[in-house]
Protein backbone atom coordinates (compact mmCIF):
# COMPACT_ATOMS: atom_id res chain seq x y z
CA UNK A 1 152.51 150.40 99.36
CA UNK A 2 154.80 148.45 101.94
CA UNK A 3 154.64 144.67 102.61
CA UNK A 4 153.51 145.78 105.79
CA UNK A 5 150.64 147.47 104.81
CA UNK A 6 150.10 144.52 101.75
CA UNK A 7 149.57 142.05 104.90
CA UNK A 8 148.09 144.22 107.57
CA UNK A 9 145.14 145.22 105.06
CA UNK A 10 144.87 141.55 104.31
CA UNK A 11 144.25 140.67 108.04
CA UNK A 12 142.16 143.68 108.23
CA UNK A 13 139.89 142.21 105.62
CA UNK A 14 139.82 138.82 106.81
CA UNK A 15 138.48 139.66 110.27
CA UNK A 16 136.15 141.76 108.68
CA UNK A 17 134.94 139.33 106.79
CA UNK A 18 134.53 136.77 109.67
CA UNK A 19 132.54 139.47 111.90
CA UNK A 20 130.05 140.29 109.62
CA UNK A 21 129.02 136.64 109.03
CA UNK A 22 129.63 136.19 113.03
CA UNK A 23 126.99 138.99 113.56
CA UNK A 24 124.42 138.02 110.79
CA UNK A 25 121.84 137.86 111.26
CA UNK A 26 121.25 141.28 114.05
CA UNK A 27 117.80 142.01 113.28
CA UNK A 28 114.82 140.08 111.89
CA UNK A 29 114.86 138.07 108.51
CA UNK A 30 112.03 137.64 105.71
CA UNK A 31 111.85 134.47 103.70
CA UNK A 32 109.65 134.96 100.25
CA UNK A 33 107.47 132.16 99.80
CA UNK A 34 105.80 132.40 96.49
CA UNK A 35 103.36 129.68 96.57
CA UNK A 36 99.78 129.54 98.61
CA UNK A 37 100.14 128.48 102.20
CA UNK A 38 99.75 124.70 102.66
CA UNK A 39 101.91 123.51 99.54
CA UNK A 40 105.26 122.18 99.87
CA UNK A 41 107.37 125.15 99.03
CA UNK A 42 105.07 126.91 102.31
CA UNK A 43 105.58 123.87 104.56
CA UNK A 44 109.19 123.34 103.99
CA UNK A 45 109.82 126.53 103.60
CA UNK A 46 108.24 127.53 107.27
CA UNK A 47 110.30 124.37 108.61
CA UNK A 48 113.54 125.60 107.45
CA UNK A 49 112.48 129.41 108.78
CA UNK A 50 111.37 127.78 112.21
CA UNK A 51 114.69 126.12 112.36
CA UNK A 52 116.91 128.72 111.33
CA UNK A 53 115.15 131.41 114.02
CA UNK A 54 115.91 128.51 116.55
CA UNK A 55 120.22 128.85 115.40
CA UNK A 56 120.37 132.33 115.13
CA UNK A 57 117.87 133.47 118.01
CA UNK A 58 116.15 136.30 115.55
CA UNK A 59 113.09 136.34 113.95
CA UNK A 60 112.54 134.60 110.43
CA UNK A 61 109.07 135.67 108.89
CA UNK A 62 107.79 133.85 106.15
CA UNK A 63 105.62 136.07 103.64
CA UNK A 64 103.62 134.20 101.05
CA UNK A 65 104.01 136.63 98.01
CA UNK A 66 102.58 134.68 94.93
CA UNK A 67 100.78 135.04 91.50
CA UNK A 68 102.44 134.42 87.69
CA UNK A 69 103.56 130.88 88.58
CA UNK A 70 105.72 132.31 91.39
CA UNK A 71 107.06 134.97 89.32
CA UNK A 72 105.85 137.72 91.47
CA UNK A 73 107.59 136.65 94.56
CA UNK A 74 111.24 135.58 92.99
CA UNK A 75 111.12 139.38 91.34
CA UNK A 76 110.62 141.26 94.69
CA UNK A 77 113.40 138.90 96.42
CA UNK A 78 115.92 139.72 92.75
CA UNK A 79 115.28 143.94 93.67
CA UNK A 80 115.76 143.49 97.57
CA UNK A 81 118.77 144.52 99.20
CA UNK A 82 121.76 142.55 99.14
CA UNK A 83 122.24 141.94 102.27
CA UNK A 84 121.02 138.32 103.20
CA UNK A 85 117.93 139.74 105.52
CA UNK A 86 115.80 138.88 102.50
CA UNK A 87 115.77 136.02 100.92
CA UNK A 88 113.98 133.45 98.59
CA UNK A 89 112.31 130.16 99.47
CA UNK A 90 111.46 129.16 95.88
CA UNK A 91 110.34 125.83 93.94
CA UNK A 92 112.25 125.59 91.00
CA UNK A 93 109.35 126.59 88.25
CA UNK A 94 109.92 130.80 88.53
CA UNK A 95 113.98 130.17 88.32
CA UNK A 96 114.25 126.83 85.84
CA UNK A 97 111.01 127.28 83.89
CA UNK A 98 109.44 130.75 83.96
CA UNK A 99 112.64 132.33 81.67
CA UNK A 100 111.08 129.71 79.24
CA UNK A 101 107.39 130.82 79.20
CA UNK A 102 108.11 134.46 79.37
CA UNK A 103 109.11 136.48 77.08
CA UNK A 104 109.43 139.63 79.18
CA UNK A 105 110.23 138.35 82.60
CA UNK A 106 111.34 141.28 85.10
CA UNK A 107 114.53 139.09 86.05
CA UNK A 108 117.28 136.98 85.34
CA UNK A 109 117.16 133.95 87.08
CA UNK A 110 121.36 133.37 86.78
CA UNK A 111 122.73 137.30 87.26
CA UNK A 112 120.00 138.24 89.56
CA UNK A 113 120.32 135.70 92.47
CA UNK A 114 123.06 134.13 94.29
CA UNK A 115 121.88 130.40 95.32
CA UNK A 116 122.02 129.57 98.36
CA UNK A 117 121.50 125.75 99.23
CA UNK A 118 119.09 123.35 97.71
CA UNK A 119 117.40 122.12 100.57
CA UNK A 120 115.53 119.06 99.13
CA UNK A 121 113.64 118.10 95.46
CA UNK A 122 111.23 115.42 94.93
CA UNK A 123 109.32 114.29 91.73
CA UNK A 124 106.03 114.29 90.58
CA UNK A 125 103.54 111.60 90.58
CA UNK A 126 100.82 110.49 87.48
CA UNK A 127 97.54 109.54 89.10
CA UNK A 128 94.57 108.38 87.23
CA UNK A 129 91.14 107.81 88.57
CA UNK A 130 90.42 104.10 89.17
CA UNK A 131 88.34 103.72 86.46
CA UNK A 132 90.63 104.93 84.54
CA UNK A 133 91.76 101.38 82.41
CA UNK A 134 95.74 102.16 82.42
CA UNK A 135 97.85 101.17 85.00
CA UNK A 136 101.27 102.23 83.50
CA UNK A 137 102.58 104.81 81.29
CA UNK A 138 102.79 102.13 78.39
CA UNK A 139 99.19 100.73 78.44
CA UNK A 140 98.32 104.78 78.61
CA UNK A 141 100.72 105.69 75.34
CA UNK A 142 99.13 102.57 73.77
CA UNK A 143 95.53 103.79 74.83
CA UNK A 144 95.96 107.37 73.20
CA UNK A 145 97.31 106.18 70.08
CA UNK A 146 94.35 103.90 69.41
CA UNK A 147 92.32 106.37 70.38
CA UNK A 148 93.61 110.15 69.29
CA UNK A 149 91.59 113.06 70.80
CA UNK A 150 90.05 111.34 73.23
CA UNK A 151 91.93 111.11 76.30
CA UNK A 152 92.00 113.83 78.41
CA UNK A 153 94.27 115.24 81.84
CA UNK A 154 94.16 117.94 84.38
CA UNK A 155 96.65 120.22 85.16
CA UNK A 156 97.47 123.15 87.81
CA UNK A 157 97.32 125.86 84.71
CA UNK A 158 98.83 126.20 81.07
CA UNK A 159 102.54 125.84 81.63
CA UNK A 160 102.63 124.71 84.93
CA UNK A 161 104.62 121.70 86.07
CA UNK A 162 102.14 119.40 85.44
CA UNK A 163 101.34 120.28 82.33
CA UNK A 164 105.04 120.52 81.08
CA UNK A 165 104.98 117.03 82.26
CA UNK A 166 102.80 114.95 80.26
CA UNK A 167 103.72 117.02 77.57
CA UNK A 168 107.45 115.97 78.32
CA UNK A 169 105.60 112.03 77.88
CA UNK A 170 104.08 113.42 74.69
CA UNK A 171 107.33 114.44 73.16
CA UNK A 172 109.08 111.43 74.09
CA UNK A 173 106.30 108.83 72.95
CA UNK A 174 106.09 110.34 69.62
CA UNK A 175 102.21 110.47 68.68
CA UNK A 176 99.93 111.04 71.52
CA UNK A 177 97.15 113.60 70.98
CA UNK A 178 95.36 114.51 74.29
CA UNK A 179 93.33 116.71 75.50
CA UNK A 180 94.91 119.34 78.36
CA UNK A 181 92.67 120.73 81.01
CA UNK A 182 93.61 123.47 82.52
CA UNK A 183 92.44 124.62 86.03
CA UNK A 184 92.91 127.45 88.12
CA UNK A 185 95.11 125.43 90.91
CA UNK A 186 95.77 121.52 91.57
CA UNK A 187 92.86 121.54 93.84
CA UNK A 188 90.15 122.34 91.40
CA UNK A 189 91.91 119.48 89.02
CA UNK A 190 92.40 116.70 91.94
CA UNK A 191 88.39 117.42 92.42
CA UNK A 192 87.59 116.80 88.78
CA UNK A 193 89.50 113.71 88.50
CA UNK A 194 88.13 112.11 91.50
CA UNK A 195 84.99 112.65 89.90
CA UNK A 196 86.10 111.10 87.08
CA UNK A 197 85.16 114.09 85.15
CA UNK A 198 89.32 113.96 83.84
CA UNK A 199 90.86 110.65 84.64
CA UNK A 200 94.49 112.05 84.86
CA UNK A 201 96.58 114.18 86.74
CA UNK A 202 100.00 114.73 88.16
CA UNK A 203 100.46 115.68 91.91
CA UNK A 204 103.47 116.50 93.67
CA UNK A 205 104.64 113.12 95.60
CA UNK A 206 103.63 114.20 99.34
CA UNK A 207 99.52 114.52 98.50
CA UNK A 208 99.88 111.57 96.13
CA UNK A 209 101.40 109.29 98.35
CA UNK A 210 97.90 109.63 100.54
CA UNK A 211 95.69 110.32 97.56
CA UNK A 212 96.87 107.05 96.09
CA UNK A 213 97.48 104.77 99.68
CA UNK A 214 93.95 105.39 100.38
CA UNK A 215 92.65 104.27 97.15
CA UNK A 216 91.29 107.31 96.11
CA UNK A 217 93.81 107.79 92.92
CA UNK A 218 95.68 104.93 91.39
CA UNK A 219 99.29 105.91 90.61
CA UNK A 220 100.56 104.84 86.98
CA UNK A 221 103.99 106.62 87.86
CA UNK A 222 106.71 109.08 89.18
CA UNK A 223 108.63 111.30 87.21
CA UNK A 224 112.06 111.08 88.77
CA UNK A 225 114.46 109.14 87.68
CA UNK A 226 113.99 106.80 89.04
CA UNK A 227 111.41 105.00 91.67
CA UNK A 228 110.22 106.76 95.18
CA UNK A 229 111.26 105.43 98.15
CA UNK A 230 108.07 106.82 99.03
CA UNK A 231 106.50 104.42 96.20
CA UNK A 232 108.73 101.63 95.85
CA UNK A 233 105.83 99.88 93.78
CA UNK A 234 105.01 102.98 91.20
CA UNK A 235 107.42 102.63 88.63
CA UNK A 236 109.43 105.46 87.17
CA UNK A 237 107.93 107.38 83.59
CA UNK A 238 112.25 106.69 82.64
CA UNK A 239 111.47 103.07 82.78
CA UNK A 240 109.37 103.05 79.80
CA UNK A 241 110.72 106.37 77.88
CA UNK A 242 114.49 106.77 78.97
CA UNK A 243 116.00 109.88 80.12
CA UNK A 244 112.80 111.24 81.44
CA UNK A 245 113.18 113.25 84.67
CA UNK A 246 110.72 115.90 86.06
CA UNK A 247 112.05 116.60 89.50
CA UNK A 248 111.33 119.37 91.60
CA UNK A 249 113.29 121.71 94.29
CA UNK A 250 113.38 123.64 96.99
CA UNK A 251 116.19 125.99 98.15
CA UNK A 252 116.81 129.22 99.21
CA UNK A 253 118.47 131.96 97.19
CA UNK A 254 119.53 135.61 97.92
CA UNK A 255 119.74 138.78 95.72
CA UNK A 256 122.76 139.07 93.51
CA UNK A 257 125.61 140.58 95.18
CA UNK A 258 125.10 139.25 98.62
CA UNK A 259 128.42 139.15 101.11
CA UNK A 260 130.03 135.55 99.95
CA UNK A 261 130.27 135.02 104.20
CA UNK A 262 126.30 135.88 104.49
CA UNK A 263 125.62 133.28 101.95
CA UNK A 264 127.78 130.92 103.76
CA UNK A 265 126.16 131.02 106.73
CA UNK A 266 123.33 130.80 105.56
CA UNK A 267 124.22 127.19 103.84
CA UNK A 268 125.66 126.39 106.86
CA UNK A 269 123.13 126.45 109.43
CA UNK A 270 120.56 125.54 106.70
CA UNK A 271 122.56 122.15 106.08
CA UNK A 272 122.90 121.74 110.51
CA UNK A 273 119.06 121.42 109.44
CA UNK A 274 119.09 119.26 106.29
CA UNK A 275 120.95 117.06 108.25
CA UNK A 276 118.80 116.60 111.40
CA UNK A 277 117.21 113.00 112.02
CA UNK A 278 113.87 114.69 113.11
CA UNK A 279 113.85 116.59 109.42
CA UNK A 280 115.21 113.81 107.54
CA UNK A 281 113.01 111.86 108.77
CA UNK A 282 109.73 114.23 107.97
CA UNK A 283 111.51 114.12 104.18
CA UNK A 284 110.83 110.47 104.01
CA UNK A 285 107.42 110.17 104.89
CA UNK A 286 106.75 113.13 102.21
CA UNK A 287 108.48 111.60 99.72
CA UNK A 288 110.83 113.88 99.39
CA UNK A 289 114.49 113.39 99.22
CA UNK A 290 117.37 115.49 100.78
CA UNK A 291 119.88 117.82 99.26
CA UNK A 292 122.18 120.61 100.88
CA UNK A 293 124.49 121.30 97.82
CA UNK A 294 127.08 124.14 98.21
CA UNK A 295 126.28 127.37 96.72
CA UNK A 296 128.82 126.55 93.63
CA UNK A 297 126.95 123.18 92.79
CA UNK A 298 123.21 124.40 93.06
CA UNK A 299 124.40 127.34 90.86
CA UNK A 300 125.50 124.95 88.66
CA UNK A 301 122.21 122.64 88.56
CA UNK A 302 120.22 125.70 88.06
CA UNK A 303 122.14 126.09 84.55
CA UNK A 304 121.90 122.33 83.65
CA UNK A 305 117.84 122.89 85.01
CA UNK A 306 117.28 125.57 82.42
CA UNK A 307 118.82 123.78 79.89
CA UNK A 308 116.86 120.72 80.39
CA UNK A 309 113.27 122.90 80.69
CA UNK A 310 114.01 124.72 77.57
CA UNK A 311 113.84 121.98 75.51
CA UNK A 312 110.82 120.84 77.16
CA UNK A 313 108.83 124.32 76.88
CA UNK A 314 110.08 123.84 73.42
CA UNK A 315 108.79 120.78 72.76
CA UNK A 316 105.14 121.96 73.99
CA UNK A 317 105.35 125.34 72.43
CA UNK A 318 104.49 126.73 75.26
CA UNK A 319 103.81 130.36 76.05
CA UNK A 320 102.20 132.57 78.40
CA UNK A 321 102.54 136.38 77.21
């Protein structure tokens, strides 16, 4: 083959590659959602679809395709074409966590998916009911070890976020026998604890910043790394065991083998978003702090993420098949 041909197949290959991302996308996309409407992987990921149909001037439908923790949804997005006009909206549980609590889970959340941007990630926050007598994360180690059994918590569902959580706090404190109540949802558990039938729960940081600003929850702490903006009062769970983080995310990812120019512009106009005053500013008052990695570095926290959640799932011994 001549030098000729060497370079003119080069050129060939590089306007190629800028007129497919130039025409993406040229008919309507789907974005997988695979949480209930009204959470915050539905809202923010319906604000990001809104947005994007606004740059590219083609429909972006959001389907809500849930059950399994998410599972369900991330595994239809992992078979779709690769082709960017489907792609996944997903909180981090059915990519960081899931591999964890499944034995036989229908995908692999690193050869199945190229990631896409991380949009945004915010942590969880420990309520109690105000009767409840802790007000920190100490006095509430120092309760349960005088008092073994007794104490009791909500949670979403057996291996769920929350749950993972305090038994993170568990782990960490050393000696802290609870008892874990699981319900079917966060709604079912917020209801019980503001009864005062549980006195704890965790809720993501957007309900419990109104939950606990109208007096109706007390918050003992986030699980970041450190303190909210949101919260600026509520101190961080890493304050009194360090090295405790439970944050979560929300990004888009496409199906493995998706053109490296789709993906691109994808990030690109998704980060034009990200970077908005209007969204940044809808981040603060949820709590919830901006992201917009490159595909190379949220690839790269995914790995570190399911690192870090296997030693939690570990930890709890938990399993769900």
């Amino acid at each position: 083959m001549s030098l000729r041909t060497i370079v003119a197949l080069a050129v060939l290959a590089v306007l190629s590659y800028g007129a497919r991302a130039q025409s993406f996308p040229s008919k309507p996309v789907r974005v997988i959602v695979t949480f209930p409407p009204g959470g915050t992987p539905d809202i923010y990921g319906r604000v990001m679809s809104a947005e994007l149909q606004k740059i590219w001037t083609q429909s972006v439908v959001v389907e809500n395709r849930t059950g399994a923790g998410g599972t369900i949804g991330t595994d239809y997005v992992a078979k779709a074409a690769p082709d960017g006009y489907t792609l996944l909206f997903a909180a981090d549980a059915s990519i960081t966590i899931a591999p964890h609590l499944y034995s036989k889970l229908p995908y692999d959340p690193v050869r199945d998916f190229a990631p896409i941007v991380n949009v945004a990630a915010g942590p969880f926050v420990l309520m109690a009911n105000p009767a409840f007598a802790p007000n920190s994360v100490k006095e509430l180690i120092a309760l349960v070890q005088t008092q073994p059994g007794k104490v009791s918590y909500a949670s979403s569902g057996a291996g769920g976020q929350q749950h993972l959580a305090m038994e993170y706090i568990r782990t960490m404190a050393g000696s802290m026998d609870m008892i874990h109540v699981p319900y079917k949802g966060f709604g079912q558990g917020l209801a019980d604890v503001l009864a005062n039938q549980v006195p704890l729960i965790f809720g993501g940081i957007t309900a419990s910043i109104q939950l606990t600003k109208s007096g109706k929850l007390k918050a003992l702490a986030v699980t970041g790394p450190k303190r909210a903006k949101a919260l600026p009062n509520v101190p961080a769970v890493a304050e009194t065991l360090p090295g405790f983080d439970i944050t979560a995310w929300y990004g888009f990812l496409a199906p493995a083998g998706t053109p490296r120019e789709i993906v691109k512009k994808i990030h690109d106009d998704s980060v034009a978003v990200i970077k908005r005053p209007d969204f940044l500013e809808r981040l603060d008052r949820d709590g919830i702090e901006p992201v917009g990695n490159t595909p190379e570095e949220f690839a790269a926290q995914i790995k570190t993420d399911l690192a870090h959640w296997a030693k939690i799932v570990k930890a709890a011994d938990a399993k769900l098949d």
